[in-house]
N, C-alpha and C. Protein backbone atom coordinates (compact mmCIF):
# COMPACT_ATOMS: atom_id res chain seq x y z
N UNK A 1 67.64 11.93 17.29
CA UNK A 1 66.76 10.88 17.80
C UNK A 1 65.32 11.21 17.42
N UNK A 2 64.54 10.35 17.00
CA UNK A 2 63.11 10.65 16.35
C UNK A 2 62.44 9.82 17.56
N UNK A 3 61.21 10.82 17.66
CA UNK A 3 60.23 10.38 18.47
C UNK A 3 59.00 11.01 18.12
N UNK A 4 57.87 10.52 18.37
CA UNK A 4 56.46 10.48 18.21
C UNK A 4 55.98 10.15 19.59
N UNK A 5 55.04 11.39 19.79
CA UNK A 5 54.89 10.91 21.49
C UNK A 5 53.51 11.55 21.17
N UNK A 6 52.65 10.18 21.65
CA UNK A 6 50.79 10.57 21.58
C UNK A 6 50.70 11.24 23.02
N UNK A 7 49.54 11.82 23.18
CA UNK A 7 48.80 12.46 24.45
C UNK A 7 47.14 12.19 24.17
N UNK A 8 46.81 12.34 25.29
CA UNK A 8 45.38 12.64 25.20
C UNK A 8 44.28 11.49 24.97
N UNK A 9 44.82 10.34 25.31
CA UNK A 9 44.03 9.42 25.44
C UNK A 9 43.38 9.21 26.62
N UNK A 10 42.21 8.36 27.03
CA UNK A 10 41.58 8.35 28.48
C UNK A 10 40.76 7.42 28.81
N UNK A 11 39.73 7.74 29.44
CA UNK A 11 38.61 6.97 29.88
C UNK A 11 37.43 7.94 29.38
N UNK A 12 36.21 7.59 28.39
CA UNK A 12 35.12 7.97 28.27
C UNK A 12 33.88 7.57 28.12
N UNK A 13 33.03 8.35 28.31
CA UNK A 13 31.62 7.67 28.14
C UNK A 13 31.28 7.24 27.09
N UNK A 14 30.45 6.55 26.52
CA UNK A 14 30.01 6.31 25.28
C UNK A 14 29.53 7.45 24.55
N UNK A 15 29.50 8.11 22.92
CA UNK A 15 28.94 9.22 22.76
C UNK A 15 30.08 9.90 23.38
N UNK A 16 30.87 10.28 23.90
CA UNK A 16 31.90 11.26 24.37
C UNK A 16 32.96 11.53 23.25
N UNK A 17 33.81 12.80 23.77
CA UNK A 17 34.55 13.18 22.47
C UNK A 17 36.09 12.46 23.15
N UNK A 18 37.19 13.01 22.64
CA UNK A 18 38.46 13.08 22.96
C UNK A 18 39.28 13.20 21.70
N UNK A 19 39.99 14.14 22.01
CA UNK A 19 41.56 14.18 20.67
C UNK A 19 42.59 14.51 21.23
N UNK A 20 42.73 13.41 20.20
CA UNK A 20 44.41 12.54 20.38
C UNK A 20 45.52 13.62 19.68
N UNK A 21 46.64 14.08 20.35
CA UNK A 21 47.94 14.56 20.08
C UNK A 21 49.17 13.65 19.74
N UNK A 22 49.54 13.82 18.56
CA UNK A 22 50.92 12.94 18.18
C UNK A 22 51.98 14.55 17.75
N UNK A 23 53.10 14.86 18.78
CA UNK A 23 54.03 15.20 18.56
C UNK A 23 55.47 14.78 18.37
N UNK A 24 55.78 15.54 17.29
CA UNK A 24 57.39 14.83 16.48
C UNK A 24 58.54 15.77 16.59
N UNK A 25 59.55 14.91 16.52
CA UNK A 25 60.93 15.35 16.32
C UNK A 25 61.83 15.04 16.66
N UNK A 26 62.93 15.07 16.02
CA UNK A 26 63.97 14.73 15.27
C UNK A 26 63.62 13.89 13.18
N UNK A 27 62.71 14.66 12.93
CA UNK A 27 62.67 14.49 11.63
C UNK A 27 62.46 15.96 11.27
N UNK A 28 61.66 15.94 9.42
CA UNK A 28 61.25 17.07 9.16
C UNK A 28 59.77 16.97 8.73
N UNK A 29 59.15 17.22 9.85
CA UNK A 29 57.42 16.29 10.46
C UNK A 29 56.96 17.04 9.08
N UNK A 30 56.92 17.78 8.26
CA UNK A 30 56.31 18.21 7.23
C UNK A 30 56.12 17.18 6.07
N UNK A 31 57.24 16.49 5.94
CA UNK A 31 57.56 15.90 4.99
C UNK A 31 56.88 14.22 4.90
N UNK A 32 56.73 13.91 6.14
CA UNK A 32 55.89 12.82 6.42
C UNK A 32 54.73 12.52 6.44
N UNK A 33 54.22 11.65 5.74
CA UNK A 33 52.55 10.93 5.97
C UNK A 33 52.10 10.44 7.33
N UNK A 34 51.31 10.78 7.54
CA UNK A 34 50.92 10.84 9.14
C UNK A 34 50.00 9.80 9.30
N UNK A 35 49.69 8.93 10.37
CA UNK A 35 48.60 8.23 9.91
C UNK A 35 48.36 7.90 11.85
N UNK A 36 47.26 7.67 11.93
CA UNK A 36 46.93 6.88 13.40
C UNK A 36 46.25 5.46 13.10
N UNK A 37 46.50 4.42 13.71
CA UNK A 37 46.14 3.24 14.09
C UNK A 37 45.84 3.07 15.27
N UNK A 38 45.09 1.44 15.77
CA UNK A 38 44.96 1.48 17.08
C UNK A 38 44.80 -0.22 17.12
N UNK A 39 44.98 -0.45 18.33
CA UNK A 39 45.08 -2.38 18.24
C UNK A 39 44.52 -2.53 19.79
N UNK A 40 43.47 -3.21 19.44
CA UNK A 40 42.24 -3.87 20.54
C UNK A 40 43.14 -4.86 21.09
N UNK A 41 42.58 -5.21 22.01
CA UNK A 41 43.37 -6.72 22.73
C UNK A 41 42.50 -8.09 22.03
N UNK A 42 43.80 -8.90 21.49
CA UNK A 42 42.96 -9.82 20.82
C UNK A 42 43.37 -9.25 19.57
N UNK A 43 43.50 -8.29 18.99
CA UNK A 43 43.02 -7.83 17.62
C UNK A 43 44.34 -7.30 17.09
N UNK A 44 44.54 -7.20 15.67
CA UNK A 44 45.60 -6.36 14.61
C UNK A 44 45.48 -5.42 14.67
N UNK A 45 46.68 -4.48 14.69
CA UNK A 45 46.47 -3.39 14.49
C UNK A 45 45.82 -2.92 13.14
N UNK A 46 44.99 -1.54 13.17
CA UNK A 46 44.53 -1.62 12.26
C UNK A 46 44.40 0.27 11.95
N UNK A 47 44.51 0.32 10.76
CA UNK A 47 45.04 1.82 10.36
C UNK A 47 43.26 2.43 10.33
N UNK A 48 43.55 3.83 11.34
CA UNK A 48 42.24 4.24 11.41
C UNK A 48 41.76 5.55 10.72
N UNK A 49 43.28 6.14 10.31
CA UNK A 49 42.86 7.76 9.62
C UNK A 49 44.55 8.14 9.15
N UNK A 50 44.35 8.71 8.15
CA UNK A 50 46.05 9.12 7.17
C UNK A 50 45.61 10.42 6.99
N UNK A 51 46.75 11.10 6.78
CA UNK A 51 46.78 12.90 5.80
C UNK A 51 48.11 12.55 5.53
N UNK A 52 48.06 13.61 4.43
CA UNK A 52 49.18 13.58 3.73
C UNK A 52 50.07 14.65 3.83
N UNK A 53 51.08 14.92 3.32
CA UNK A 53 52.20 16.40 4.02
C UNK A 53 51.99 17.34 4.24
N UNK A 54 50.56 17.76 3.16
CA UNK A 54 50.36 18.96 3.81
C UNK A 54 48.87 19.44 4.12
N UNK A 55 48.58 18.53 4.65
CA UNK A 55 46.88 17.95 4.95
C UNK A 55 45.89 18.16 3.95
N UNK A 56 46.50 18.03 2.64
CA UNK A 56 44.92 18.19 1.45
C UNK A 56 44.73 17.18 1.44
N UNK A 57 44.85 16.01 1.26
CA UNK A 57 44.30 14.72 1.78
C UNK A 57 44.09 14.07 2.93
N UNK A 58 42.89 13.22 3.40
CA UNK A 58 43.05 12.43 4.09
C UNK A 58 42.10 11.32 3.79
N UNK A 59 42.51 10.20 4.68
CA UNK A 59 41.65 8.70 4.61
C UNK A 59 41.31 7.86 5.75
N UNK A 60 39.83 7.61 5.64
CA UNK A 60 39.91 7.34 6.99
C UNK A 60 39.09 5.81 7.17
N UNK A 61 39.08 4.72 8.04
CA UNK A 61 38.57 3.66 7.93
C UNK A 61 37.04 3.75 8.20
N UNK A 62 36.63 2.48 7.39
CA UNK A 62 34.87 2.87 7.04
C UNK A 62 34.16 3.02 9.00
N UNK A 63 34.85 2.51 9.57
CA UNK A 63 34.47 2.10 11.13
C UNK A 63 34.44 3.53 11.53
N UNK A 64 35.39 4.09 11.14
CA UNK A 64 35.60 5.84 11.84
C UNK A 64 34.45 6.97 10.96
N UNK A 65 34.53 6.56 9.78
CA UNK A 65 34.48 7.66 9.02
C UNK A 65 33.09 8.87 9.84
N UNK A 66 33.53 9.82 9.51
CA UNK A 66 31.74 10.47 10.06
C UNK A 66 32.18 10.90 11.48
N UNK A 67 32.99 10.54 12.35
CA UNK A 67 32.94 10.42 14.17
C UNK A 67 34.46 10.84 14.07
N UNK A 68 35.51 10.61 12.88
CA UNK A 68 36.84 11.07 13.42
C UNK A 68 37.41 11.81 12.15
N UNK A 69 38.52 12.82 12.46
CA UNK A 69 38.82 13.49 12.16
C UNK A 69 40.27 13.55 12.06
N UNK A 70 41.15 13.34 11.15
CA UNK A 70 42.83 13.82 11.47
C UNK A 70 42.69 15.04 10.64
N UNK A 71 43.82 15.81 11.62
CA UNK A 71 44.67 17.11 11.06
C UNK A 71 46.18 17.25 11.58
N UNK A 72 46.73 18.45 11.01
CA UNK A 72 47.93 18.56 11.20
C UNK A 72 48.15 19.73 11.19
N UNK A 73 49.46 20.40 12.12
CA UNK A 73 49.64 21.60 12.51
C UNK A 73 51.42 21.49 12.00
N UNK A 74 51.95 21.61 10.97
CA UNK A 74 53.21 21.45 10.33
C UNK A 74 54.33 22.28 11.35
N UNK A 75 53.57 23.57 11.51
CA UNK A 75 54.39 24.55 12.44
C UNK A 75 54.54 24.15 13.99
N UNK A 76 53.72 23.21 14.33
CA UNK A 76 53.66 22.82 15.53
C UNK A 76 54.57 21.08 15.16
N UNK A 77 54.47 20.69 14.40
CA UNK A 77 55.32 18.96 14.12
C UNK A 77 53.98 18.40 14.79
N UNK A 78 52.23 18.36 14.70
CA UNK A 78 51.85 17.81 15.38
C UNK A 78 50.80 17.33 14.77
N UNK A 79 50.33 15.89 14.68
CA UNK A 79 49.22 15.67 14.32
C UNK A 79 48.10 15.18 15.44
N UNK A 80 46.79 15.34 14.84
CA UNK A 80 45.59 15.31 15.71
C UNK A 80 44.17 14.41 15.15
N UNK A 81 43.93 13.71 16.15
CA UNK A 81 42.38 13.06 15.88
C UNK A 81 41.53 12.99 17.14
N UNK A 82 40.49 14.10 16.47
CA UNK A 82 39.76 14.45 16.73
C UNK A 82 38.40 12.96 16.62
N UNK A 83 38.39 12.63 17.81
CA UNK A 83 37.42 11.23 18.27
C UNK A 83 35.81 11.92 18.53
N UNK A 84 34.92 11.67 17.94
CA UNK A 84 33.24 12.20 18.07
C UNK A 84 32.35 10.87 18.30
N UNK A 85 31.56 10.69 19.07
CA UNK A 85 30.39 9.82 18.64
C UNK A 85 31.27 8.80 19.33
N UNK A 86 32.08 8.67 20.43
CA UNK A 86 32.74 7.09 20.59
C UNK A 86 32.13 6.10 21.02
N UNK A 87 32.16 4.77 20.78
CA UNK A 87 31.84 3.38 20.73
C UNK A 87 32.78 3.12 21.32
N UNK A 88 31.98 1.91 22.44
CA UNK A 88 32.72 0.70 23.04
C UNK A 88 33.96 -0.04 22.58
N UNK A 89 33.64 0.01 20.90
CA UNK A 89 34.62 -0.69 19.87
C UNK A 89 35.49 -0.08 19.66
N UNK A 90 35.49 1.47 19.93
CA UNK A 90 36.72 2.23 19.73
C UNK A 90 38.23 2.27 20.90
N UNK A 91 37.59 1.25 21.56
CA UNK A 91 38.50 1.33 23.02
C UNK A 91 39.88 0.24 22.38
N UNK A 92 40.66 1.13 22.60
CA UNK A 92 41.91 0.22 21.48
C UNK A 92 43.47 1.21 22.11
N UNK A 93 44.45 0.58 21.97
CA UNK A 93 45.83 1.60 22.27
C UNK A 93 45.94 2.39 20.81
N UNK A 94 45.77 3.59 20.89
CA UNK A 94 46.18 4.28 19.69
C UNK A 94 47.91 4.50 19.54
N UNK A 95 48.01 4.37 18.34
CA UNK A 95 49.63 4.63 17.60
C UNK A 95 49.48 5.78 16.65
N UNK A 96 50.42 6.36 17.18
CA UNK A 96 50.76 7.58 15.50
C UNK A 96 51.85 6.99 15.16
N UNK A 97 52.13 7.28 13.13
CA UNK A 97 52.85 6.67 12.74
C UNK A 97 53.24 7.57 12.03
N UNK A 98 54.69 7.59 11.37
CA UNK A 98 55.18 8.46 10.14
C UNK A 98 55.85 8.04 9.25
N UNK A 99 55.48 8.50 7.82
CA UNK A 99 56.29 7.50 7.13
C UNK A 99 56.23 8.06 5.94
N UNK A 100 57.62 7.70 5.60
CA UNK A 100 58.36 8.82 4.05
C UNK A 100 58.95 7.70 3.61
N UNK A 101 58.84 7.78 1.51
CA UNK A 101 59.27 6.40 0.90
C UNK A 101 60.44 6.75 0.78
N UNK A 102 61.50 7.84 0.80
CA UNK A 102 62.71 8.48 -0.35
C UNK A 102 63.40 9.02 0.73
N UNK A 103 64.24 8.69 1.54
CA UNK A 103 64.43 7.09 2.03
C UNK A 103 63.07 6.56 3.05
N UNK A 104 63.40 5.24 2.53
CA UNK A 104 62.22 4.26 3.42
C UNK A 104 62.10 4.41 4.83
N UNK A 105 61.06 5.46 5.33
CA UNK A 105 61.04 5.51 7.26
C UNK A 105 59.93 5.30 7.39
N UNK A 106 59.80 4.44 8.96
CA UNK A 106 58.78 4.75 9.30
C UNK A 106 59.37 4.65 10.76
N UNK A 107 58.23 5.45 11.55
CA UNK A 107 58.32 5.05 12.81
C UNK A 107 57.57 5.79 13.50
N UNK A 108 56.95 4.93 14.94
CA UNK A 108 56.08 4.55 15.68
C UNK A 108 55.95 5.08 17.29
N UNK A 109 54.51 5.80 17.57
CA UNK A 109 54.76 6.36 18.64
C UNK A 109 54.76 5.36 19.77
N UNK A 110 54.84 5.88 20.71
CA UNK A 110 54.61 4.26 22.40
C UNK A 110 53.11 4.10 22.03
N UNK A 111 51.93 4.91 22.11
CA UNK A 111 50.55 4.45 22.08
C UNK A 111 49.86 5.35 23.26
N UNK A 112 48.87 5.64 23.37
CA UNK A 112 48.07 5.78 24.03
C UNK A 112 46.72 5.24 23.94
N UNK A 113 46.33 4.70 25.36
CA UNK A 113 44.77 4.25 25.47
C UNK A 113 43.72 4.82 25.90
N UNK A 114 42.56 4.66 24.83
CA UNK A 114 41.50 5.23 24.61
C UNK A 114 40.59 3.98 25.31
N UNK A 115 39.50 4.30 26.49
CA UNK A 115 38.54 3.36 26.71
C UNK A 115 37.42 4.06 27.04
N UNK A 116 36.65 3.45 26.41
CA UNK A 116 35.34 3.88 25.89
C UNK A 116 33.95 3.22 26.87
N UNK A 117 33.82 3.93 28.13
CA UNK A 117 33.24 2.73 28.81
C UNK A 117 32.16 3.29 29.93
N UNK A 118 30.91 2.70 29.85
CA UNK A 118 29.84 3.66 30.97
C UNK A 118 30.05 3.44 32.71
């Protein structure tokens, strides 16, 4: 059974930090592209930061760039974003996602919410 289970989402001030935990398993979390998204109310989800299997890459949306951070701990199955500098606008349910083309997977954590609020 595969699961992705976020932690570490909350309530913060504006300017406040928080990082987000996505732990896996029942796959082989190494092998997967990692990515976090997050979807406002009202709004699409929308992809906010990727690394790749073995974190020499990553990509992150122009909204984040500078304030967030993904990494990955392979030995732990766990990926992480690291939230800096947060905005009002960042208040959204975050998703971790994983996803390998050879065979075609993906799949999706429950979410955790991030609110960003004085």
């Amino acid at each position: 059974q595969v699961q992705l289970v976020e932690s570490g989402g909350g309530l913060v001030q504006p300017g406040g930090s928080l990082r987000l935990s996505c732990a896996g398993s029942g796959i082989t979390f190494s092998n997967y592209v990692m990515s976090w998204y997050r979807q406002a109310p009202g709004k699409e989800r929308e992809l906010v930061a990727r690394i790749t299997t073995a974190g020499g890459s990553t990509s992150y949306a122009e909204s984040v760039k500078g304030r967030f951070t993904i990494s990955r701990d392979n030995a732990k199955n766990t990926v992480y974003l690291q939230m800096n500098m947060l905005k009002p606008e960042d208040t959204a349910v975050y998703y971790c996602n994983g996803g390998i083309n050879y065979p075609y997977r993906r799949y999706w954590g429950q979410g955790t919410q991030v609110t960003v609020s004085s």
